[in-house]
N, C-alpha and C. Protein backbone atom coordinates (compact mmCIF):
# COMPACT_ATOMS: atom_id res chain seq x y z
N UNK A 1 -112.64 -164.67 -13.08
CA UNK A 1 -112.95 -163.55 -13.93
C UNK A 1 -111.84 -163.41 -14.96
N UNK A 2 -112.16 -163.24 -16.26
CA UNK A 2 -111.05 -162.90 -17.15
C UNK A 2 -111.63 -161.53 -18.04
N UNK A 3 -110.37 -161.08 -18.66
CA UNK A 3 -110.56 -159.68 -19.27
C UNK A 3 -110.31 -160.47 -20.95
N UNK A 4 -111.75 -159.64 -22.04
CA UNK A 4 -111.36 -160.27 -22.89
C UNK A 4 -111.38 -159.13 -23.72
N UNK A 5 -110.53 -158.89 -24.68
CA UNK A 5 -110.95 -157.64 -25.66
C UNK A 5 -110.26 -158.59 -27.12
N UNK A 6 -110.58 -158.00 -28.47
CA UNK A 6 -110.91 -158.51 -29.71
C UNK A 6 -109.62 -159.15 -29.99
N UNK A 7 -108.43 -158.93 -29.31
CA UNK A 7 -107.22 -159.14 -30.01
C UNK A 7 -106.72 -160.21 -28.37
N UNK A 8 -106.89 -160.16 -27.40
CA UNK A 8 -106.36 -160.39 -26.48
C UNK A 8 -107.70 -160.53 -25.44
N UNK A 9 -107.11 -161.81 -24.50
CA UNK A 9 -107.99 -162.52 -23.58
C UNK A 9 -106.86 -162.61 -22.26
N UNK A 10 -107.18 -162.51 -21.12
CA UNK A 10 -106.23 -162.72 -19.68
C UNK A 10 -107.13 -163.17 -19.19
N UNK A 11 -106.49 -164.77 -18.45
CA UNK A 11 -107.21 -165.39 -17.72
C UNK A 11 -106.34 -165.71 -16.45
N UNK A 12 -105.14 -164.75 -16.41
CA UNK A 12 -104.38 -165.12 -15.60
C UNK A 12 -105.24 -164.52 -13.91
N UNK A 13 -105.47 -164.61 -12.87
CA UNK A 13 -105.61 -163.97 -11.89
C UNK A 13 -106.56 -163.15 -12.44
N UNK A 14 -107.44 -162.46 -11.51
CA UNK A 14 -108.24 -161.71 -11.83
C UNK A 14 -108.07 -160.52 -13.03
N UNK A 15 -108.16 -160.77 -14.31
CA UNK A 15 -108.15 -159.60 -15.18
C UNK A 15 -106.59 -159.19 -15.52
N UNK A 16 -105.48 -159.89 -14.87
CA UNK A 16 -104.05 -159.35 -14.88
C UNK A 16 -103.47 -160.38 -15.90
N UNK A 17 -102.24 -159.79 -16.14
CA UNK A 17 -101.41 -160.62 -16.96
C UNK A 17 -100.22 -161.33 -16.00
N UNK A 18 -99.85 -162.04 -16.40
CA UNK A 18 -98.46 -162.45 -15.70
C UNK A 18 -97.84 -161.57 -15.11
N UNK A 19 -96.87 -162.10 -14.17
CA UNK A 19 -96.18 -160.81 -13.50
C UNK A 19 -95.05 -161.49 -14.63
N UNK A 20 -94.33 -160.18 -14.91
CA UNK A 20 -93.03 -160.70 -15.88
C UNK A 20 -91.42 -160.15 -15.41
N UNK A 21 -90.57 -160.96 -15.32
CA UNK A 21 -89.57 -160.43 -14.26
C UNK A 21 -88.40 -159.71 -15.59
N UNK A 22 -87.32 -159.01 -14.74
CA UNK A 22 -85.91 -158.15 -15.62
C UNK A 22 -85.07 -159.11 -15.60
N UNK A 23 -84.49 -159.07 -16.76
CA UNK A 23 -83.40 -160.36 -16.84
C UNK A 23 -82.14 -159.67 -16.22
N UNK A 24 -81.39 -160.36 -15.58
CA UNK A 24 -79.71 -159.58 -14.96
C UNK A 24 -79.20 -158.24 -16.20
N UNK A 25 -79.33 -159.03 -17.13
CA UNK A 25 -78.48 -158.66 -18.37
C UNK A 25 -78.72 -157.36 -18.12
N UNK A 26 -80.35 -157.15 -18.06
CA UNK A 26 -81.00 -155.55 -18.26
C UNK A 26 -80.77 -154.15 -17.48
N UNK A 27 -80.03 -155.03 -15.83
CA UNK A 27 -80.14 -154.45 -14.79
C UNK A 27 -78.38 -154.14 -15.12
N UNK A 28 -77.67 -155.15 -15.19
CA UNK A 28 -76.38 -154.62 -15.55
C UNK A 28 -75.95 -153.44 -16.55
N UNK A 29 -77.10 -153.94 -17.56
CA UNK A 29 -76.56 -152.91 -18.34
C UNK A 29 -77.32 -151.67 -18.16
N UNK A 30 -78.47 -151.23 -17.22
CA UNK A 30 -78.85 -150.03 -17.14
C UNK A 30 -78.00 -149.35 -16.04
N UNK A 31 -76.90 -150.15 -14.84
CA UNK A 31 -76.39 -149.74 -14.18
C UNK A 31 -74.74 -149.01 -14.64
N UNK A 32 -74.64 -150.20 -15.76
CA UNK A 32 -73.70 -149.61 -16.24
C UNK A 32 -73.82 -148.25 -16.90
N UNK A 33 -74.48 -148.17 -17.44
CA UNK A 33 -74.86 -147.07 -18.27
C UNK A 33 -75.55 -146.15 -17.70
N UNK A 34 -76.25 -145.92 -16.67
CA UNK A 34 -76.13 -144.69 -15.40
C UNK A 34 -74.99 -144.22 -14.87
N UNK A 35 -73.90 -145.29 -14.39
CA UNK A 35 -72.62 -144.68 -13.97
C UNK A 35 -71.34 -144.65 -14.98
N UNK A 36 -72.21 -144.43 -16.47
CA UNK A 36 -71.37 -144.15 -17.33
C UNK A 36 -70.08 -144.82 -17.70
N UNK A 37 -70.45 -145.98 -17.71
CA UNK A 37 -69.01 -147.07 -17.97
C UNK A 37 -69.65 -148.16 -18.50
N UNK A 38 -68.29 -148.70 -19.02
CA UNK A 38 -68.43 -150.24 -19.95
C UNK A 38 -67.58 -150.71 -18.89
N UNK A 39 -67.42 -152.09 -19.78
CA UNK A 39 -67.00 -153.30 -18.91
C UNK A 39 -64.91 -152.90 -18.86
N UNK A 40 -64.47 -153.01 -18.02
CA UNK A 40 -63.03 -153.32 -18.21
C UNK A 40 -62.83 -153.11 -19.42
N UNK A 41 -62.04 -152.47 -19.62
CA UNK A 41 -61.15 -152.41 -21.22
C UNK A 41 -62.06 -151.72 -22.35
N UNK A 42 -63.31 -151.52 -22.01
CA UNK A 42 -63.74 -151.55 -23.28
C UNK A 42 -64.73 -149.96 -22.95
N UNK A 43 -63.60 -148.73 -22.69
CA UNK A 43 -64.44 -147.46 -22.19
C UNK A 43 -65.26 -147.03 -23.81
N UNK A 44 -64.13 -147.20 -24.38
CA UNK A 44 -65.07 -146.71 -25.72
C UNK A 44 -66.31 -147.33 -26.19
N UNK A 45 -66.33 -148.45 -25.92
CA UNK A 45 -67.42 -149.25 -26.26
C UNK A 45 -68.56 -148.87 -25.32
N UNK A 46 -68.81 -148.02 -24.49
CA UNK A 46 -69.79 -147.89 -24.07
C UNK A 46 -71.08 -147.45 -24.16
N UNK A 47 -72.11 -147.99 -23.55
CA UNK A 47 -73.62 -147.68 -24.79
C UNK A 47 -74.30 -146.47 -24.34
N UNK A 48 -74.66 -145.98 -26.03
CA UNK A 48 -75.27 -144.71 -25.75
C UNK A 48 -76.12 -145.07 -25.86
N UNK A 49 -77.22 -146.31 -26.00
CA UNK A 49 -78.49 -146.01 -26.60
C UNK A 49 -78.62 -147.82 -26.27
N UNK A 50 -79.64 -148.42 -26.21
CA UNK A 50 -79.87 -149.81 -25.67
C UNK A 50 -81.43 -150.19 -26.24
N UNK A 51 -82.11 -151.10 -26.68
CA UNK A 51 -83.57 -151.51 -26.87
C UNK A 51 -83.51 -152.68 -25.53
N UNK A 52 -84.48 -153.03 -25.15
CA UNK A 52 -85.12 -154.09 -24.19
C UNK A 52 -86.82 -154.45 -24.93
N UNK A 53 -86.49 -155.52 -25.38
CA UNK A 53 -87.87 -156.12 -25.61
C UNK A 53 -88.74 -157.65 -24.80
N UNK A 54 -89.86 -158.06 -24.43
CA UNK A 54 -90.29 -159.18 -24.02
C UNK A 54 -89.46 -160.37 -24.28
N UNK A 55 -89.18 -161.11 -23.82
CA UNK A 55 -88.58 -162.67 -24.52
C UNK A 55 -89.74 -162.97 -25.13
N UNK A 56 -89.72 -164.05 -25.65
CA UNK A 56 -90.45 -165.14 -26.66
C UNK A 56 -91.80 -165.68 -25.77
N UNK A 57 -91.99 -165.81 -24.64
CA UNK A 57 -92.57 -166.31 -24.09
C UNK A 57 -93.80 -165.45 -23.43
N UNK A 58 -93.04 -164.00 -23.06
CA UNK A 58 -93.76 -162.91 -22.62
C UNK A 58 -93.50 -162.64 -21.15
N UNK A 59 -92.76 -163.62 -20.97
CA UNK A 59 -92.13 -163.66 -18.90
C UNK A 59 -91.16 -162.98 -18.31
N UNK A 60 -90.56 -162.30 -19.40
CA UNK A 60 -89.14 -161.38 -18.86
C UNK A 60 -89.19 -160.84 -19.69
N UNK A 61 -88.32 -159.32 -19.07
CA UNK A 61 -87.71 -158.39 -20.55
C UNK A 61 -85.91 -158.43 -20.71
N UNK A 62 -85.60 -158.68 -21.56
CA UNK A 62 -84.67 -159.06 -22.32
C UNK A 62 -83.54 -157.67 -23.06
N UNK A 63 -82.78 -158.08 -22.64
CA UNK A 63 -81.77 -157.08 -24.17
C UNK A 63 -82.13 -157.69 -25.17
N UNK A 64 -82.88 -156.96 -26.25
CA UNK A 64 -83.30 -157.22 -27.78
C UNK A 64 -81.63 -156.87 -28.71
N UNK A 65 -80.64 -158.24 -28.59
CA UNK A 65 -79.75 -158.31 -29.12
C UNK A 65 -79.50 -157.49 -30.65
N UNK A 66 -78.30 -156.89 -30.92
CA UNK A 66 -78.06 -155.88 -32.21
C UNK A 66 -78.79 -154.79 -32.30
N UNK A 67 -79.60 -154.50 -31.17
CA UNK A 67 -80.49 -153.15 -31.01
C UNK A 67 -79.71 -152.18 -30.06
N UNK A 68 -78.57 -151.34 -30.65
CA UNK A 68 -77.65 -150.79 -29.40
C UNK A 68 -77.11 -149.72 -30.34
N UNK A 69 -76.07 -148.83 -29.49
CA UNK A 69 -75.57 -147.73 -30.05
C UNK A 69 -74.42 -147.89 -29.16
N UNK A 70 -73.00 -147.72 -29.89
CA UNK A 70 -72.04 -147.95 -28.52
C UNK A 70 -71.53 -146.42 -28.67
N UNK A 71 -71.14 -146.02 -27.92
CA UNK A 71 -70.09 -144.17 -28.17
C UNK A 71 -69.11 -144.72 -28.90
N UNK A 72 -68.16 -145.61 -28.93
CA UNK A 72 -67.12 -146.00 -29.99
C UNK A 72 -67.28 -145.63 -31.21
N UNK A 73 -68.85 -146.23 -31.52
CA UNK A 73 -69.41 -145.96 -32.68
C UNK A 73 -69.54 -144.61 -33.61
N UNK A 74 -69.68 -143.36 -32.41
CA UNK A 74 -70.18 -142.14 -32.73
C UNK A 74 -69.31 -141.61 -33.69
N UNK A 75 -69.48 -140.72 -34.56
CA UNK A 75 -68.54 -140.39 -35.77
C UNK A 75 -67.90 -141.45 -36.72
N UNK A 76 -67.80 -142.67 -37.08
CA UNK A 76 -67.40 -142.85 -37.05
C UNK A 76 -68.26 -143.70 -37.93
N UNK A 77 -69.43 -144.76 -37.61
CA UNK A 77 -70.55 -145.69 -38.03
C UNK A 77 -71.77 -144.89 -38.05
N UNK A 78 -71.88 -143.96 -36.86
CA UNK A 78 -72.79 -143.26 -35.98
C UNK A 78 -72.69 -141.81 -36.47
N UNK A 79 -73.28 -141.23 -37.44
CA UNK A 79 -73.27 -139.74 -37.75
C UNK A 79 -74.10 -138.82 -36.74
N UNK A 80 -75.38 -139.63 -36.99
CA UNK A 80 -76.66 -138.93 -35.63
C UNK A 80 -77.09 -139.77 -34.75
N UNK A 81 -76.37 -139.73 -33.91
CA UNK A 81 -76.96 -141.03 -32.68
C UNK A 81 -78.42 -141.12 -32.29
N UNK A 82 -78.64 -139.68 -32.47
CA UNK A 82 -80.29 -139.65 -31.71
C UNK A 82 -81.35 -140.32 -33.37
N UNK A 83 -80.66 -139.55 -34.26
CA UNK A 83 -81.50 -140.34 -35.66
C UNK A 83 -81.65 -141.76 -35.95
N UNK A 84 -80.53 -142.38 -35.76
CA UNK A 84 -80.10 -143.42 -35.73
C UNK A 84 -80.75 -144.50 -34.54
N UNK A 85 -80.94 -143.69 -33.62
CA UNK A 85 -81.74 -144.52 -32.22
C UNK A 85 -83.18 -144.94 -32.63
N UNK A 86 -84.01 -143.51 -33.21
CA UNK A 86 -85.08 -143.63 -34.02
C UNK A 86 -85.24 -144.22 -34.91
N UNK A 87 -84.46 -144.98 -35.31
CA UNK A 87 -84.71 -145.79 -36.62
C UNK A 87 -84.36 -147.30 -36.16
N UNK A 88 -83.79 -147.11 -34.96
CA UNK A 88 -83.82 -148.69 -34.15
C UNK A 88 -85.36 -149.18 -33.67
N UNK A 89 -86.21 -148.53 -33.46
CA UNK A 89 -87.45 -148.71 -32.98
C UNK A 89 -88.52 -149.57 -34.18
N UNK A 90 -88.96 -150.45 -33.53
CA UNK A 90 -89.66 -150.96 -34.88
C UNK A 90 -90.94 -150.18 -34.79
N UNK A 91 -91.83 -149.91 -36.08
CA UNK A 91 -92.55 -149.56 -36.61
C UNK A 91 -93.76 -149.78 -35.93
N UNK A 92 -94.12 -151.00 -35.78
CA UNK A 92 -95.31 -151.88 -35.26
C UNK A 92 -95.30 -152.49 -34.56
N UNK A 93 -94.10 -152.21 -32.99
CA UNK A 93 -94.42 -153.02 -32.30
C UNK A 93 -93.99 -152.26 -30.77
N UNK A 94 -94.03 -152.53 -29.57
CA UNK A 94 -93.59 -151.66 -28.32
C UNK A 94 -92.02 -152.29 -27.85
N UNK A 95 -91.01 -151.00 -26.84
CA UNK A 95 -90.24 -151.50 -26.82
C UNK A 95 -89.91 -150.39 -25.64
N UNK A 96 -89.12 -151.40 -24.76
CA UNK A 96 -87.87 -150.29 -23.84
C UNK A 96 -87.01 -149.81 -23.80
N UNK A 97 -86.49 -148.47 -23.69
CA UNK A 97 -85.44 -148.17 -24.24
C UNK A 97 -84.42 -147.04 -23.49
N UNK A 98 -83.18 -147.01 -23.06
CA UNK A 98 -82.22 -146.31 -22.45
C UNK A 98 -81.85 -145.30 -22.99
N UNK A 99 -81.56 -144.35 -23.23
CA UNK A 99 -80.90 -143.66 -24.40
C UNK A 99 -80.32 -142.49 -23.27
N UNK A 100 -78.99 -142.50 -23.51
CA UNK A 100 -78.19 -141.35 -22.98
C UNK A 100 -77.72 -140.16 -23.92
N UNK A 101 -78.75 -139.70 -23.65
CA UNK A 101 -79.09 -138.10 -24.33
C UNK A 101 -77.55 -136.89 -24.18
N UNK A 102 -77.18 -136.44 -24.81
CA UNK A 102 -76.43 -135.70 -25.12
C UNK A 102 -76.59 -134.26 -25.24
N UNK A 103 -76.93 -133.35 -24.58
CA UNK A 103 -77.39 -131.82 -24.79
C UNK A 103 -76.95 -130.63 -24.04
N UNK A 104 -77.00 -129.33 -24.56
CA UNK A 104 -76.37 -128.31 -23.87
C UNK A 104 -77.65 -127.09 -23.90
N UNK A 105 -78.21 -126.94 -22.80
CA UNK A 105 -77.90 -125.49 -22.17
C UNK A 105 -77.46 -124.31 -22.35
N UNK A 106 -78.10 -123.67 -22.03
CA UNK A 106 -77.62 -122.11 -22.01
C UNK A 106 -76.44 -122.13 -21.47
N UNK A 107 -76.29 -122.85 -20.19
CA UNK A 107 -74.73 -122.47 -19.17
C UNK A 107 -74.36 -123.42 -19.58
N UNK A 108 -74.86 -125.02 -20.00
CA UNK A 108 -73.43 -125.85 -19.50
C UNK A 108 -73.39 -127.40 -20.57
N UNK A 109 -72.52 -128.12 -20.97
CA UNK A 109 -73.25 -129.34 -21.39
C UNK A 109 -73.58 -130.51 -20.66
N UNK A 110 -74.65 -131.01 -20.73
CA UNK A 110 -74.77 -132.17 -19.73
C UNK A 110 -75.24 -133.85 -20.38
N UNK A 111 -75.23 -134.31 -19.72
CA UNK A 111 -75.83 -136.27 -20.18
C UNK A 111 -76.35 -136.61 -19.04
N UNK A 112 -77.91 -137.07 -19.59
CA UNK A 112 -78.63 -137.50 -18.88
C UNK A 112 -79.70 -138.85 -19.33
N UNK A 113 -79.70 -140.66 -18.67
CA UNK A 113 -80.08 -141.18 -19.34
C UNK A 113 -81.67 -140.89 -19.62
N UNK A 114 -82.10 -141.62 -20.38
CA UNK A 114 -83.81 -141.23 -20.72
C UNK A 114 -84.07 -142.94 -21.09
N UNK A 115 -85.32 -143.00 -19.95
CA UNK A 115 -85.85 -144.09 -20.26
C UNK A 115 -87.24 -143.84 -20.99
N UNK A 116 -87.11 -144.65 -22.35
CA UNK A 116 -88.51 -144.27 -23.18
C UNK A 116 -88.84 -145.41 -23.55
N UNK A 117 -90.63 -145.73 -23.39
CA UNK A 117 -91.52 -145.90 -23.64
C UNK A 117 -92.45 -145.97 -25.16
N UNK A 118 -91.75 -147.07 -25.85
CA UNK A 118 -92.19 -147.16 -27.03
C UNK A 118 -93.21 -147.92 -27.07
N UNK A 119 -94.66 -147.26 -27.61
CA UNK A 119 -95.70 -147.57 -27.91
C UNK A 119 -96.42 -147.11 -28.66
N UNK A 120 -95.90 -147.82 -30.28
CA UNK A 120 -96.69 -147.09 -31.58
C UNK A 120 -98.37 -147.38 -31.48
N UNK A 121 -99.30 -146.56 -31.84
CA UNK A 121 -100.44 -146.99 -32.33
C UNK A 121 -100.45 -148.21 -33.11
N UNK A 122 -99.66 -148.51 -33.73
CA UNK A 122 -99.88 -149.66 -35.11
C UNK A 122 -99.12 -150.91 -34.34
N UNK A 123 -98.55 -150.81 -33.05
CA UNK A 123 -98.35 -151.97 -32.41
C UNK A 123 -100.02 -153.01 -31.87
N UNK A 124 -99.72 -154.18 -32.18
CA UNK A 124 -100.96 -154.99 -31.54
C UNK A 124 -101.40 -154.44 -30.47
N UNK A 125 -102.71 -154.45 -30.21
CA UNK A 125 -103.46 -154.43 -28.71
C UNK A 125 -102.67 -155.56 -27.75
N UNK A 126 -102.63 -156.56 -27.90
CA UNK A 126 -101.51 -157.57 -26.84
C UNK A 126 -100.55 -156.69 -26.57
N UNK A 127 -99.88 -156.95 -27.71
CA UNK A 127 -98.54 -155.91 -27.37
C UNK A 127 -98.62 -154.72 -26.47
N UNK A 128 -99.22 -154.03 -26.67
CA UNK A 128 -99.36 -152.14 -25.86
C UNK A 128 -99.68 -152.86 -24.79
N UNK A 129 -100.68 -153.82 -24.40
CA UNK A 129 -100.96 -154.06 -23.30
C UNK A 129 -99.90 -154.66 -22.15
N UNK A 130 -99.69 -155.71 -22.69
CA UNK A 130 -98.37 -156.62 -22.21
C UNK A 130 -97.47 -155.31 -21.71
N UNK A 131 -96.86 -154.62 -23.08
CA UNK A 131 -95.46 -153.66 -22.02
C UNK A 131 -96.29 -152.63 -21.45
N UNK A 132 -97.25 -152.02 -21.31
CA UNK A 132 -97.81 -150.87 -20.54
C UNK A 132 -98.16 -151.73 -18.92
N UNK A 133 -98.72 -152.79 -18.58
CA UNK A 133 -98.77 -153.34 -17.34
C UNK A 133 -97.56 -153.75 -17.28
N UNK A 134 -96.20 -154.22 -17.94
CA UNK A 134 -95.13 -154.06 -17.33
C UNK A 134 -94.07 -153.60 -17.35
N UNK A 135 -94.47 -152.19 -17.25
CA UNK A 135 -93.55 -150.94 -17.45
C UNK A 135 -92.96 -150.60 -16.13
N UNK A 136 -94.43 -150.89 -14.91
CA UNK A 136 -94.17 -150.91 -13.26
C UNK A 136 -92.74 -151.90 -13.09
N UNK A 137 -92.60 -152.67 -13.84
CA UNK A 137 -91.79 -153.94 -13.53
C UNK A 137 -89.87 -152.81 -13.35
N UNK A 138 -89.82 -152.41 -15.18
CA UNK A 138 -88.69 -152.52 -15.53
C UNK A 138 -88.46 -151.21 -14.71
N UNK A 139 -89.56 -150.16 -14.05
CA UNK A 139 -89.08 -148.78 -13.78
C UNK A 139 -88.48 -148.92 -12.46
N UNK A 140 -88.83 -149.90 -11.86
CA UNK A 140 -88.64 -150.57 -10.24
C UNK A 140 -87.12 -150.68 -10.72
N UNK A 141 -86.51 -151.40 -11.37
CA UNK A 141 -85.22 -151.72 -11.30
C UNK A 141 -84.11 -150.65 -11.99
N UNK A 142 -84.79 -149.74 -12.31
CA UNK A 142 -83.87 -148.49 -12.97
C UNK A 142 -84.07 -147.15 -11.83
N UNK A 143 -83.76 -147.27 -11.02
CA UNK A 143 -83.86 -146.52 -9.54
C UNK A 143 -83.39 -145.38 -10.39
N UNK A 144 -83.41 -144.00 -10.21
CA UNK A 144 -82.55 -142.99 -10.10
C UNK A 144 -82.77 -142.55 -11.36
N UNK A 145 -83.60 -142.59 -12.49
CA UNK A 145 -83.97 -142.13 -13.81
C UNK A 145 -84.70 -140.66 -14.08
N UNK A 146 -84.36 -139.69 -14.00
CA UNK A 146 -85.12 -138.44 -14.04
C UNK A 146 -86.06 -138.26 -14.91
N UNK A 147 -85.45 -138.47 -15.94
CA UNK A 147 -86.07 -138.67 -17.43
C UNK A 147 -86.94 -139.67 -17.98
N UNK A 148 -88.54 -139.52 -18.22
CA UNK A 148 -88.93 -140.75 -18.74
C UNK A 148 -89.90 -140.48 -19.41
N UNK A 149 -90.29 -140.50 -20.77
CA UNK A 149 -90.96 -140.58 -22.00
C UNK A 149 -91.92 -141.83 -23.10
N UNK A 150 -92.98 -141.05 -22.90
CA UNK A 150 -93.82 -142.27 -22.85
C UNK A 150 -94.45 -141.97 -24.76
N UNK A 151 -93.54 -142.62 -25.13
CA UNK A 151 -94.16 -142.37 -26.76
C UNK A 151 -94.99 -143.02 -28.02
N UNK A 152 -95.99 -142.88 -28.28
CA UNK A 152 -96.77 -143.22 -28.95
C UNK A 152 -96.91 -143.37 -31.00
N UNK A 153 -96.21 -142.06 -30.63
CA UNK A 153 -96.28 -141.76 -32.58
C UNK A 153 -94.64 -141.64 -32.99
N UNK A 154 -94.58 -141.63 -34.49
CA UNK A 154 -93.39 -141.89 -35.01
C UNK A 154 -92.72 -140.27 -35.36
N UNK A 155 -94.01 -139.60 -35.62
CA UNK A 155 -93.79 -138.42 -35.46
C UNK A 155 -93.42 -137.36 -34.09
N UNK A 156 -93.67 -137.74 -33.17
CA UNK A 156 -93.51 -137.09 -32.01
C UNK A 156 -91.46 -137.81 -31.08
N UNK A 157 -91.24 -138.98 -32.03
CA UNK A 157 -89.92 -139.19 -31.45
C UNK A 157 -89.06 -139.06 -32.65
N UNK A 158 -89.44 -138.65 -33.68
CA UNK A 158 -88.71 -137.87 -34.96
C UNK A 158 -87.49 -136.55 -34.60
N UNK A 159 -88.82 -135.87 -34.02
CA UNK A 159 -88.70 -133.92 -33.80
C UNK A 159 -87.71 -134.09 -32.42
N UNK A 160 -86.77 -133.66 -32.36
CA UNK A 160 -85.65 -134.15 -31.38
C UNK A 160 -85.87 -132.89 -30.37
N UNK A 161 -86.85 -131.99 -31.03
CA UNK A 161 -87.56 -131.01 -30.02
C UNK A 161 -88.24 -131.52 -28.80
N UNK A 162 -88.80 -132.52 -28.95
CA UNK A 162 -89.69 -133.46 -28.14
C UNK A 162 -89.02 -133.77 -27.19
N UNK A 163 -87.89 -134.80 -27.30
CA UNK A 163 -86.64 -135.09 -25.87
C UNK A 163 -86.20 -133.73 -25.60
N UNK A 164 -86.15 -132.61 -26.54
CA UNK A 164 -85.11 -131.69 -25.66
C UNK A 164 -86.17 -131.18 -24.55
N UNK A 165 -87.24 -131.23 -25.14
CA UNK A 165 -88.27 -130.57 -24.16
C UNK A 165 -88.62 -131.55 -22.90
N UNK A 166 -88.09 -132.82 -23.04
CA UNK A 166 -88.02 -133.59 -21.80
C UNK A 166 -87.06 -133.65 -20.97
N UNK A 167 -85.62 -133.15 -21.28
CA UNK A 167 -84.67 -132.56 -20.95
C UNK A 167 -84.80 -131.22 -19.98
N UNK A 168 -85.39 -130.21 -20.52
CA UNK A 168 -84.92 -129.08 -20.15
C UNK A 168 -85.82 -127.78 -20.73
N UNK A 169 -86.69 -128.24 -21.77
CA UNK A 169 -87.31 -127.39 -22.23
C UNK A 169 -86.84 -125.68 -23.15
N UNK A 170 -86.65 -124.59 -22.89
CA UNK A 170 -86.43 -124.12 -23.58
C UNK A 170 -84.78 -123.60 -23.48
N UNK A 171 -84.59 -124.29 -22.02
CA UNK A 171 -83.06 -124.17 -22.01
C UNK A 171 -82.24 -124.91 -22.83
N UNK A 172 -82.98 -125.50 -23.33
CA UNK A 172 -81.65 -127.14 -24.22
C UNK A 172 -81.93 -126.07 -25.16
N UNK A 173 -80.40 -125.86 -26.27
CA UNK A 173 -80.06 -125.24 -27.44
C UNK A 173 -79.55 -126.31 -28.13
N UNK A 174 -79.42 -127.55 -27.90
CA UNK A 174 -78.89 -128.51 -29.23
C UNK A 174 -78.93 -129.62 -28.28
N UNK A 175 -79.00 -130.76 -28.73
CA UNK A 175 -79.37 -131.81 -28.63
C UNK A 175 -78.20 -133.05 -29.88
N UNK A 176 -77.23 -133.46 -29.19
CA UNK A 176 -76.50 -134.70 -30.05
C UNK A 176 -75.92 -133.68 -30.53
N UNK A 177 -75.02 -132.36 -30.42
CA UNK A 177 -74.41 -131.66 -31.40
C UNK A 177 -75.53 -130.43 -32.71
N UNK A 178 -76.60 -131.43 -32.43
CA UNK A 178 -77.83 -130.57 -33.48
C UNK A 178 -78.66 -129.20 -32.67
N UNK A 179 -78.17 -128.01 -33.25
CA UNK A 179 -79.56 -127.44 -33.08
C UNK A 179 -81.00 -127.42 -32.36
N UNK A 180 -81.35 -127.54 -31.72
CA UNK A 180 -82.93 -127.83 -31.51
C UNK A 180 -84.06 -126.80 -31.82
């Protein structure tokens, strides 16, 4: 049995796609970046913000190299980290993504990572398909994620109202230093 729709055909196993595995790279660096550290020597360099896209082949997900935000960066290269994250996302296509959110509360300030779910409308049907059946994959290996956002439009990860409200809702008062 295969699944065929106008843009995309699976003939893998009944109706499924490949199983597609996490590359080390991905797992290191989401661990690192849960327990809030870089490598030896390099605290400043540590990432606020990360992309993960398919490899070339479609069999693993990958660090999508120069797609990153380091805290070193912040002030400095980095005016709005969260603006700046949004404008790492391509336009037309799906992607995984870490982002260690920055926000305060009524009582207190806190950081919490957010794993999001990039899936524009104007990405291919393959595409949405491919990372939406293996989203099970990458969420398995990011144990301990509170936060997770499943986004569709360019407008809805613009309004930084949107994460705060995945945060905390009407308790978050600013978000990255901004207002909300």
């Amino acid at each position: 049995m295969s699944f065929k729709n106008d843009q995309f055909e699976c003939k893998e196993g009944i109706g499924q796609p490949p199983e597609v595995t996490v590359s080390e790279d991905v797992v290191t660096v989401f661990n690192e970046m849960k327990g809030r550290k870089a490598p030896a020597g390099e605290e400043e360099k540590r990432k606020k913000a990360v992309l993960f896209c398919l490899s070339d082949d479609k069999k693993s997900i990958v660090l999508e190299e120069g797609r990153e935000i380091l805290q070193g960066d912040l002030g400095n290269s980095v005016q709005d980290p969260y603006l700046h994250f949004v404008k790492m996302l391509p336009p037309d296509d799906c992607r995984y993504a870490l982002y260690d959110a920055s926000y305060e509360t009524r009582r207190k300030k806190r950081e919490d990572l957010v794993f999001i779910f990039w899936a524009p409308q104007s990405a291919p049907v393959e595409s949405r398909m491919i990372y939406t059946s293996s989203k099970g994959v990458i969420k398995k290996k990011f144990t301990g994620i509170k936060h997770e956002w499943h986004v569709k439009d360019s407008e809805d990860i613009k309004d930084r109202r949107n994460l705060a409200e995945k945060l905390g809702g009407r308790s978050v008062v600013s978000l990255e230093g901004s207002p909300v």
